[in-house]
N, C-alpha and C. Protein backbone atom coordinates (compact mmCIF):
# COMPACT_ATOMS: atom_id res chain seq x y z
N UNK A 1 -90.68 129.37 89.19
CA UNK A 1 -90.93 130.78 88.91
C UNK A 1 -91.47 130.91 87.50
N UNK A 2 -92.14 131.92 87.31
CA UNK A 2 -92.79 132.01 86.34
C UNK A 2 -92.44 133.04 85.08
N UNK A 3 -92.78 133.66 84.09
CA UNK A 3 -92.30 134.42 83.32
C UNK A 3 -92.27 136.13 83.73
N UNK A 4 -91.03 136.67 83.61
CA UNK A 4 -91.17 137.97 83.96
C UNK A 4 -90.22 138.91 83.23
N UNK A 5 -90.35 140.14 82.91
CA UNK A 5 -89.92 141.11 81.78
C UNK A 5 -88.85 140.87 81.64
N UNK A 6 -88.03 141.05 80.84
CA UNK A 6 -86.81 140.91 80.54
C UNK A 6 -85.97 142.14 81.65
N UNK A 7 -86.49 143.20 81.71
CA UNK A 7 -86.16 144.44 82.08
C UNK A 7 -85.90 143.94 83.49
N UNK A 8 -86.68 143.47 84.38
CA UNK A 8 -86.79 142.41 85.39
C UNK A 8 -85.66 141.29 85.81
N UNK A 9 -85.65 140.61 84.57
CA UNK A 9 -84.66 139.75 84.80
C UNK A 9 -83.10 140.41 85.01
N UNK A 10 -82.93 141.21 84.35
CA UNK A 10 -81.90 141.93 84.33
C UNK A 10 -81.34 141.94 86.12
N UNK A 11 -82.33 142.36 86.78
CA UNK A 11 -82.11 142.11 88.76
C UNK A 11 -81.34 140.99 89.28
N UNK A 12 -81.21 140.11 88.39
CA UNK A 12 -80.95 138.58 88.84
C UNK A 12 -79.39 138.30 87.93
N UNK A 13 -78.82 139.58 87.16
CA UNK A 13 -78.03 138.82 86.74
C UNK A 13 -76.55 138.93 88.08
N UNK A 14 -75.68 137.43 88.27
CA UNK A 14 -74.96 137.43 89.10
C UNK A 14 -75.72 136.52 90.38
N UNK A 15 -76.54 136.06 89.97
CA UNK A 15 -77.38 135.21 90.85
C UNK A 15 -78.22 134.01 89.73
N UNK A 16 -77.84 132.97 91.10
CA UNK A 16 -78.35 131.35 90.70
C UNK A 16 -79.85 131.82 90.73
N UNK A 17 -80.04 131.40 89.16
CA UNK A 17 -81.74 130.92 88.72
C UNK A 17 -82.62 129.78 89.21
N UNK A 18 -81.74 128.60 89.20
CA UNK A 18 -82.40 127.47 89.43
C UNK A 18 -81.94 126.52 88.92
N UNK A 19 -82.57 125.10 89.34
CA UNK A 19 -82.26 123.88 89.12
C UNK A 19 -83.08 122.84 87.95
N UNK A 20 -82.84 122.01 87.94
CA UNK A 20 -83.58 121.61 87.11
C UNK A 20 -83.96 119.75 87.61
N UNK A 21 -84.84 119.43 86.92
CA UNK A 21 -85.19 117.70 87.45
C UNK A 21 -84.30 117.15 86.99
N UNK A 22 -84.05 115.92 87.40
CA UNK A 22 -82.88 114.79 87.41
C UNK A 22 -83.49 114.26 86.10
N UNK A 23 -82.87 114.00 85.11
CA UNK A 23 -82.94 113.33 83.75
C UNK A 23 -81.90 111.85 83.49
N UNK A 24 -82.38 111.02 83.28
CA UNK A 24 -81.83 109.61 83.21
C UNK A 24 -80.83 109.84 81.78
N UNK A 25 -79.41 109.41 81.57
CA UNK A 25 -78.91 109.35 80.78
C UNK A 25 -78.69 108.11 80.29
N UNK A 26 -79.61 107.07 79.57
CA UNK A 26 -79.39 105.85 79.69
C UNK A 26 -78.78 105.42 78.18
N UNK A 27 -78.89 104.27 77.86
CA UNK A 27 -77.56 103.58 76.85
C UNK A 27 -78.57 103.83 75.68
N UNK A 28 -79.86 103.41 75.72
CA UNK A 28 -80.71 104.51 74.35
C UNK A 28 -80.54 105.73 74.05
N UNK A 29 -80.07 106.36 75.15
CA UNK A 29 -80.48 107.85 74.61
C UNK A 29 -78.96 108.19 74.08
N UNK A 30 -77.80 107.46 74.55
CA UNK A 30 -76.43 107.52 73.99
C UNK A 30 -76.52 106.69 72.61
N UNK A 31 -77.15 105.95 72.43
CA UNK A 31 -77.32 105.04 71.17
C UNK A 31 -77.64 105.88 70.22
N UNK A 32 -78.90 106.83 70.16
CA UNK A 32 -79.40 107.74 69.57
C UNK A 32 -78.68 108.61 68.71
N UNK A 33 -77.99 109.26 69.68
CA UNK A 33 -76.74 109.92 69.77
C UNK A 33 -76.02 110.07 68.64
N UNK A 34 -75.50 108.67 69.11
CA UNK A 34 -74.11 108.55 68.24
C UNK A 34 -74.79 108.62 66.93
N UNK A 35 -75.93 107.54 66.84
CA UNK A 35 -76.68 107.52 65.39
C UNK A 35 -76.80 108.95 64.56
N UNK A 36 -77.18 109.61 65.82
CA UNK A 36 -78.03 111.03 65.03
C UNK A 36 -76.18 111.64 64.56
N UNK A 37 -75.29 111.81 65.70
CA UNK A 37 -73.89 112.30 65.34
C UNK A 37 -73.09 111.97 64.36
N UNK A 38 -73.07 110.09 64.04
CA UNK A 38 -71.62 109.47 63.80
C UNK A 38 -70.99 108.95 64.14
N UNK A 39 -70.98 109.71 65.99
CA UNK A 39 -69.49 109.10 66.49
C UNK A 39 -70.07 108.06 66.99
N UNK A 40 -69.90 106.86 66.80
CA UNK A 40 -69.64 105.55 67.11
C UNK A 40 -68.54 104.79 67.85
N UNK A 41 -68.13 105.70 68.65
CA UNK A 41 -67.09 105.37 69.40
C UNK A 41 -67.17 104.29 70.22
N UNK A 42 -66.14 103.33 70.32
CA UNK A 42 -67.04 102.22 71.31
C UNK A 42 -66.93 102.62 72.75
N UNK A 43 -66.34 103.12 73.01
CA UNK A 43 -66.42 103.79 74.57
C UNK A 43 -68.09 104.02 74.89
N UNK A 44 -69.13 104.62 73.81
CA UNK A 44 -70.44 105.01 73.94
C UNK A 44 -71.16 104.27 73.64
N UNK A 45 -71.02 102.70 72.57
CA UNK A 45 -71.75 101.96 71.94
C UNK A 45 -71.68 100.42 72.72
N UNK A 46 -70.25 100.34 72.79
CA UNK A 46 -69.80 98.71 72.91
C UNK A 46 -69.56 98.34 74.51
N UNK A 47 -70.70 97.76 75.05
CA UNK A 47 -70.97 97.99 76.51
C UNK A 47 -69.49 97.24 77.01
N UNK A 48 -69.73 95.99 76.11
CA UNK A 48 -68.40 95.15 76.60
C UNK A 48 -66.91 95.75 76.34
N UNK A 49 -66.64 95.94 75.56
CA UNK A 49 -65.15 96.53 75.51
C UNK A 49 -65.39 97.94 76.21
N UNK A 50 -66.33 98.70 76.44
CA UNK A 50 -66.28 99.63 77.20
C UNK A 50 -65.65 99.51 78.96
N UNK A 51 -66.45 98.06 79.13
CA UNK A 51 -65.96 97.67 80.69
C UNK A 51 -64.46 97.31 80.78
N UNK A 52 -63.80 97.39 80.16
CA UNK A 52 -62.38 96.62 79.94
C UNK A 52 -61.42 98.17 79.83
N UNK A 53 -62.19 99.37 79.79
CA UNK A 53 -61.33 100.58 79.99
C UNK A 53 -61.75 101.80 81.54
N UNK A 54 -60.96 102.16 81.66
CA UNK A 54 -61.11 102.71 82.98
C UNK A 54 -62.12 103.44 83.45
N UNK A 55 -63.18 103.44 82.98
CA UNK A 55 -64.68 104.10 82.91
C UNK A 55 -65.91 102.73 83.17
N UNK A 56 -65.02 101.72 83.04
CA UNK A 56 -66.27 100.27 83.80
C UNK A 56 -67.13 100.12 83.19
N UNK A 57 -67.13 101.15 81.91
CA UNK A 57 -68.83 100.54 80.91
C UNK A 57 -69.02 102.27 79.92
N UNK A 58 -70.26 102.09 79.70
CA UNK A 58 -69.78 102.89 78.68
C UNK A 58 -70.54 104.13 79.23
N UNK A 59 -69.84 105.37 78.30
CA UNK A 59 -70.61 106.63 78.88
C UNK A 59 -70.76 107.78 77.56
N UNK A 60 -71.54 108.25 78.08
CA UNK A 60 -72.62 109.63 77.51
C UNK A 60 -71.47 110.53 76.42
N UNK A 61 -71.78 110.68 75.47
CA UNK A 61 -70.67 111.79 74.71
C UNK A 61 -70.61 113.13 75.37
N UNK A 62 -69.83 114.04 75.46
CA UNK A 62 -69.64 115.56 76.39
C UNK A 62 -70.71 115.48 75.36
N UNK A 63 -70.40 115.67 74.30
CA UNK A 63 -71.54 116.75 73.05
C UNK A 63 -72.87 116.54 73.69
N UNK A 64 -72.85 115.28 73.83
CA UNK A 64 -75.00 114.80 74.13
C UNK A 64 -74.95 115.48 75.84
N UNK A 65 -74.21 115.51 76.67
CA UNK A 65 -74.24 116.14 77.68
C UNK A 65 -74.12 118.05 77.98
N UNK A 66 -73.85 118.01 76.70
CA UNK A 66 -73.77 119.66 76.64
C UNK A 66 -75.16 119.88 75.43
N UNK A 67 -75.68 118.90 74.84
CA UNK A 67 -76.98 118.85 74.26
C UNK A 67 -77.98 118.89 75.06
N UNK A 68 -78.06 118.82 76.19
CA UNK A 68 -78.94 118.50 77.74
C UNK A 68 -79.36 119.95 77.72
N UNK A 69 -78.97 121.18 77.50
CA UNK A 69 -79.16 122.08 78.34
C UNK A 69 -80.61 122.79 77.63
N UNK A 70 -81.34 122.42 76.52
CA UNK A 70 -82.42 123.08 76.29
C UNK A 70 -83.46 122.09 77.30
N UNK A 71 -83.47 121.12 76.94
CA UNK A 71 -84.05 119.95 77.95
C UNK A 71 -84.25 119.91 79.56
N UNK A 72 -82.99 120.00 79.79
CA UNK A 72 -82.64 120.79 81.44
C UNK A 72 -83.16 122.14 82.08
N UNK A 73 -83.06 123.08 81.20
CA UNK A 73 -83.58 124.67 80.83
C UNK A 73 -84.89 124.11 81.01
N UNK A 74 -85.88 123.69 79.94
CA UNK A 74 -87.30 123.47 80.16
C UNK A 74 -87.76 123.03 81.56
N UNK A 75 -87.05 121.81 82.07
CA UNK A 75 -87.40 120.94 83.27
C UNK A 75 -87.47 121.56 84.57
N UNK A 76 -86.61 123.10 84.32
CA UNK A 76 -86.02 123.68 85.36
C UNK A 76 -87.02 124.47 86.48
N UNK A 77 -86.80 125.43 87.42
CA UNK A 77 -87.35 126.37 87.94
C UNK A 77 -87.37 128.00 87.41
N UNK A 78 -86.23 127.94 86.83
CA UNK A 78 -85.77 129.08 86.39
C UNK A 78 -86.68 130.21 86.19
N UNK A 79 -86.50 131.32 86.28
CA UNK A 79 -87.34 132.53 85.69
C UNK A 79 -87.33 132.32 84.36
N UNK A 80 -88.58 132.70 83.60
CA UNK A 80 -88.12 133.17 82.10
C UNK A 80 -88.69 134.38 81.39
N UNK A 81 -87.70 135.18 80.55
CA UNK A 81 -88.62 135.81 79.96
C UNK A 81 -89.64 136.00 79.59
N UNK A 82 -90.51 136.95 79.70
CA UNK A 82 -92.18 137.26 79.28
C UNK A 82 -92.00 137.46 78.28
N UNK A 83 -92.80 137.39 76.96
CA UNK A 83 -93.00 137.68 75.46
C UNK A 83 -92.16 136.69 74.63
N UNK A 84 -91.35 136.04 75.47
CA UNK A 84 -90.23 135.21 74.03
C UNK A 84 -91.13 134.84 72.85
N UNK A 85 -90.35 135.41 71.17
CA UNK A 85 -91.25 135.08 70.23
C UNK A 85 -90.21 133.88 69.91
N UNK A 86 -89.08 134.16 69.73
CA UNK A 86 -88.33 133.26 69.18
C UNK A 86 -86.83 133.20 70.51
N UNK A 87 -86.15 131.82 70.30
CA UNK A 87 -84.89 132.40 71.08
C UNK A 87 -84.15 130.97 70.14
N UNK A 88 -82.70 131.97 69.97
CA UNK A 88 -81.43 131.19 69.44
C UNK A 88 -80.05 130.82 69.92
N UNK A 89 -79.66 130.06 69.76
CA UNK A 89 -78.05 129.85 70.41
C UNK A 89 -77.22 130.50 69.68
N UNK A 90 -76.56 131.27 70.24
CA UNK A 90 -75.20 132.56 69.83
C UNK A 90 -73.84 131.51 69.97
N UNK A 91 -73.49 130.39 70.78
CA UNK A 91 -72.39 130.54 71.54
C UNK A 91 -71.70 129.82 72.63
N UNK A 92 -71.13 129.93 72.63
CA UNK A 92 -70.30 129.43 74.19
C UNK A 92 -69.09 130.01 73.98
N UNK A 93 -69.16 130.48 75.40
CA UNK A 93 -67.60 131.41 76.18
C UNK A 93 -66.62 130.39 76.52
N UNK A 94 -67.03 129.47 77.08
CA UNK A 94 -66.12 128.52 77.16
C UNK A 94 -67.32 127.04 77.35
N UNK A 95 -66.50 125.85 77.64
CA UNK A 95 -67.05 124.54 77.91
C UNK A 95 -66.09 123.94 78.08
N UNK A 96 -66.11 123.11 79.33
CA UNK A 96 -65.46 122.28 79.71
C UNK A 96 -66.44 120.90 80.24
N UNK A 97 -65.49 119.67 80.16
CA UNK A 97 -65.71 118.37 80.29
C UNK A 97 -64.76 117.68 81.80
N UNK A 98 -65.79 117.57 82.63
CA UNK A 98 -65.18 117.78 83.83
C UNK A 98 -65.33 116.17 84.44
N UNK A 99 -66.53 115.41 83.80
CA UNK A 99 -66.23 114.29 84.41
C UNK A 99 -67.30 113.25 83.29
N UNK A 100 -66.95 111.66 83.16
CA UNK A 100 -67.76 111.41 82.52
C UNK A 100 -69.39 110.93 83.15
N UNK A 101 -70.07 110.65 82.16
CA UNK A 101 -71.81 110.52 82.56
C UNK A 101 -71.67 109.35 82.01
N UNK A 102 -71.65 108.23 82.84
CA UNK A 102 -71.74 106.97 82.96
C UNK A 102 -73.54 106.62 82.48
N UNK A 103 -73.20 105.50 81.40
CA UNK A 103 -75.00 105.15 81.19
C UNK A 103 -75.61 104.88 82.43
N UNK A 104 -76.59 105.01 82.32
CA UNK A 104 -77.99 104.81 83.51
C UNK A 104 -77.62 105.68 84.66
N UNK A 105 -76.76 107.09 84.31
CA UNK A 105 -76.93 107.51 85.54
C UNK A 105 -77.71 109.22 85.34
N UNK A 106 -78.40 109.46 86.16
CA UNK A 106 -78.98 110.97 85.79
C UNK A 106 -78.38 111.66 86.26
N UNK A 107 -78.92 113.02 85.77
CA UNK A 107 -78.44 114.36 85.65
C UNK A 107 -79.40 115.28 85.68
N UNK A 108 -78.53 116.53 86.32
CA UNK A 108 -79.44 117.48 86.52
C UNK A 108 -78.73 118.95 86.27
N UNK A 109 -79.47 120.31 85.80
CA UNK A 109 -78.90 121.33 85.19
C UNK A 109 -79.18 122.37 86.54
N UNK A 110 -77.41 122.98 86.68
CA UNK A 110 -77.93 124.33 87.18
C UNK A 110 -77.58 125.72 86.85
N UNK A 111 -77.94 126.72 86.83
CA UNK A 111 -78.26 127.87 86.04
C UNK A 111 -78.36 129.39 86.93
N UNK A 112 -77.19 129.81 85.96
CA UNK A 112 -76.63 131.66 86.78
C UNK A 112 -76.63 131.86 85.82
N UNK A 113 -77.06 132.98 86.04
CA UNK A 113 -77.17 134.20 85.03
C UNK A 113 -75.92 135.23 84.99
N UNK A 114 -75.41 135.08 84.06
CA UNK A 114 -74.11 135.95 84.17
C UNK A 114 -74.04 137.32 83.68
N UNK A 115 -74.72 137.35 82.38
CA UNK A 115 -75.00 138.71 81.77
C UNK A 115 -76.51 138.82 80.84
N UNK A 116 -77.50 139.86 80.57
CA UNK A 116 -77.88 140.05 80.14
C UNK A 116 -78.36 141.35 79.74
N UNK A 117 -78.09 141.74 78.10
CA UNK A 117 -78.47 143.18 77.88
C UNK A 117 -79.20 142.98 76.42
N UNK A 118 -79.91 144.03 76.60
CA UNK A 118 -80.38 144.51 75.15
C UNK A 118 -79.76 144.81 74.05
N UNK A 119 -79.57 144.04 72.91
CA UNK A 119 -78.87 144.45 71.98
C UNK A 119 -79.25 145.86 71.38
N UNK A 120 -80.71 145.23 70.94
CA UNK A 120 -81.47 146.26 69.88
C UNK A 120 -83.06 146.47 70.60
N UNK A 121 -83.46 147.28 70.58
CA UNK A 121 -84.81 146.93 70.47
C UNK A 121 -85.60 145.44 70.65
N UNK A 122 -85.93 144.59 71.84
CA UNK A 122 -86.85 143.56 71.71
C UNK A 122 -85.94 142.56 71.27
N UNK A 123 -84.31 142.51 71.26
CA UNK A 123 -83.15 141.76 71.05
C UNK A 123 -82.27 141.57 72.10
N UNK A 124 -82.48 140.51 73.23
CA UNK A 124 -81.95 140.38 74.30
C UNK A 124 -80.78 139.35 74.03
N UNK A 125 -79.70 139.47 74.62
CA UNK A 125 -78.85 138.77 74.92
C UNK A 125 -78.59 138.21 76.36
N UNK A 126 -78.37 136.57 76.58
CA UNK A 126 -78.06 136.55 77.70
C UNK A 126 -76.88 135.39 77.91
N UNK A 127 -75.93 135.57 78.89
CA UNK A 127 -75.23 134.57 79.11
C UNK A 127 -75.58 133.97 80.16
N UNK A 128 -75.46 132.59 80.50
CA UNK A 128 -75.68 131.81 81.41
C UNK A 128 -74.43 130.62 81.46
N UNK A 129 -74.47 130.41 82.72
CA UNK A 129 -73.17 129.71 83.20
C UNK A 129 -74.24 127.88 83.31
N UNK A 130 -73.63 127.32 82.92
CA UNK A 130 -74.41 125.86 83.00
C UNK A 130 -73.99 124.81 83.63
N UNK A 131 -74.34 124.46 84.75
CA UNK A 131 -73.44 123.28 85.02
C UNK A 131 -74.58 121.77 85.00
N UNK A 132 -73.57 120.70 85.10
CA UNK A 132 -74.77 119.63 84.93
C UNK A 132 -74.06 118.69 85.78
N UNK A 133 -74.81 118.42 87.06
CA UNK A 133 -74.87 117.64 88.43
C UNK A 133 -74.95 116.16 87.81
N UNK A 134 -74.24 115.27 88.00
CA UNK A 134 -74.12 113.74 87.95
C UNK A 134 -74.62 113.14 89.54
N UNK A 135 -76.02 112.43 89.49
CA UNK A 135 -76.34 112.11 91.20
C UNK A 135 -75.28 111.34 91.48
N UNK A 136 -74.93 111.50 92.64
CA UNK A 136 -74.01 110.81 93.76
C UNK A 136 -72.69 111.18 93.28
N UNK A 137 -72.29 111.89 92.63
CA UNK A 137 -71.04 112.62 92.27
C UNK A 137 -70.79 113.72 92.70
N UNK A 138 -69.16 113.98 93.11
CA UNK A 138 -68.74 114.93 93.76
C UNK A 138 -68.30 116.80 92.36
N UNK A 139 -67.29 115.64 91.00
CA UNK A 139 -67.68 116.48 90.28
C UNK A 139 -68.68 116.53 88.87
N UNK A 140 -68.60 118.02 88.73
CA UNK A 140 -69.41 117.84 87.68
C UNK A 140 -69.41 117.44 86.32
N UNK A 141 -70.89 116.85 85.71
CA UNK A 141 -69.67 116.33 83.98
C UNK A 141 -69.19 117.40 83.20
N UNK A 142 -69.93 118.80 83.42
CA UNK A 142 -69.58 120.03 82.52
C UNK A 142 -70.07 121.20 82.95
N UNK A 143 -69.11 122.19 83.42
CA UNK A 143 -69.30 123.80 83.07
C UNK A 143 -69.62 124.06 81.47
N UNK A 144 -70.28 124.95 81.50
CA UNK A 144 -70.11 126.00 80.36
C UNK A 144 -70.91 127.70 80.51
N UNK A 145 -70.20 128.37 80.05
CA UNK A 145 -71.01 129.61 79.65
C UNK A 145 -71.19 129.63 78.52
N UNK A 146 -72.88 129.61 78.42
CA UNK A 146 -73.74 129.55 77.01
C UNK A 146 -74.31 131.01 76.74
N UNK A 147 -74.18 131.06 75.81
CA UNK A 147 -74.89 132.63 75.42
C UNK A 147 -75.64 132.19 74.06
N UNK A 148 -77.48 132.97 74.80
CA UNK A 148 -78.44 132.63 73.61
C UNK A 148 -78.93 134.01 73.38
N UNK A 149 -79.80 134.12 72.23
CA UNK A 149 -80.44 135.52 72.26
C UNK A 149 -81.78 135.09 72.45
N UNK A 150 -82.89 135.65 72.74
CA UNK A 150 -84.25 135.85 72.40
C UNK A 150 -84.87 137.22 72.34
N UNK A 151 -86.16 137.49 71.64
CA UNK A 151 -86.31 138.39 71.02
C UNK A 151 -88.03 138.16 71.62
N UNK A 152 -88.34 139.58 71.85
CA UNK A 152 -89.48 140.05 72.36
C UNK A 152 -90.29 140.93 71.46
């Protein structure tokens, strides 16, 4: 779907937006990660002592999995606002860590619209509920409700 008024979107809130393409979470892009973060945890770094704890090898930080969602957002189907000049992250209502993201396995984002109103003038607020699909998994690695603004 393509871009449509904000005023528009407003129709859709309480209804699934869309999905997004399957994205590979592999042991570079967790390497990165930690680099760009800090956390050096060996659970995320140290393939071998990773296999020796109940996760069989190593996996994805929640943070870099809840970092997915501008990435996921782009890849997606979703509607989007017409005019965005700028848009910012406000937030999260909540986040939860529901399962881990094992290296080399992908992921994919899906997306409800929970609330959206006009703050001010050409100052939209919106919340969105986020979840992120692990293939061949029953649950997911993370809920969250994210709330961003963008401005028209």
């Amino acid at each position: 779907m393509g871009a449509i008024p904000p005023q528009e979107m407003q129709k859709l809130v309480g209804q699934t937006l869309g999905s997004s393409e399957w994205v590979l979470v592999d042991q570079e892009m967790i390497n990165k990660f930690a680099d760009a973060t800090g956390d050096h945890q060996f659970i995320h770094i140290d393939e071998e002592k990773a296999k020796l704890t109940p996760f069989g090898g190593t996996i994805a930080h929640g943070f870099l999995t809840l970092s997915l969602f501008p990435l996921l957002m782009a890849k997606s189907d979703c509607p989007r606002p017409e005019g965005v000049k700028m848009g910012v992250n406000y937030g999260g209502n909540k986040v939860r860590f529901l399962a881990p993201v094992r290296s080399g396995k992908r992921v994919r984002g899906h997306f409800k619209l929970l609330e959206l109103e006009e703050k001010r003038p050409g100052q939209w607020q919106q919340t969105l509920e986020f979840s992120v699909e692990i293939e061949g998994e029953d649950k997911p690695a993370l809920i969250a409700e994210w709330i961003s603004q963008f401005f028209v």
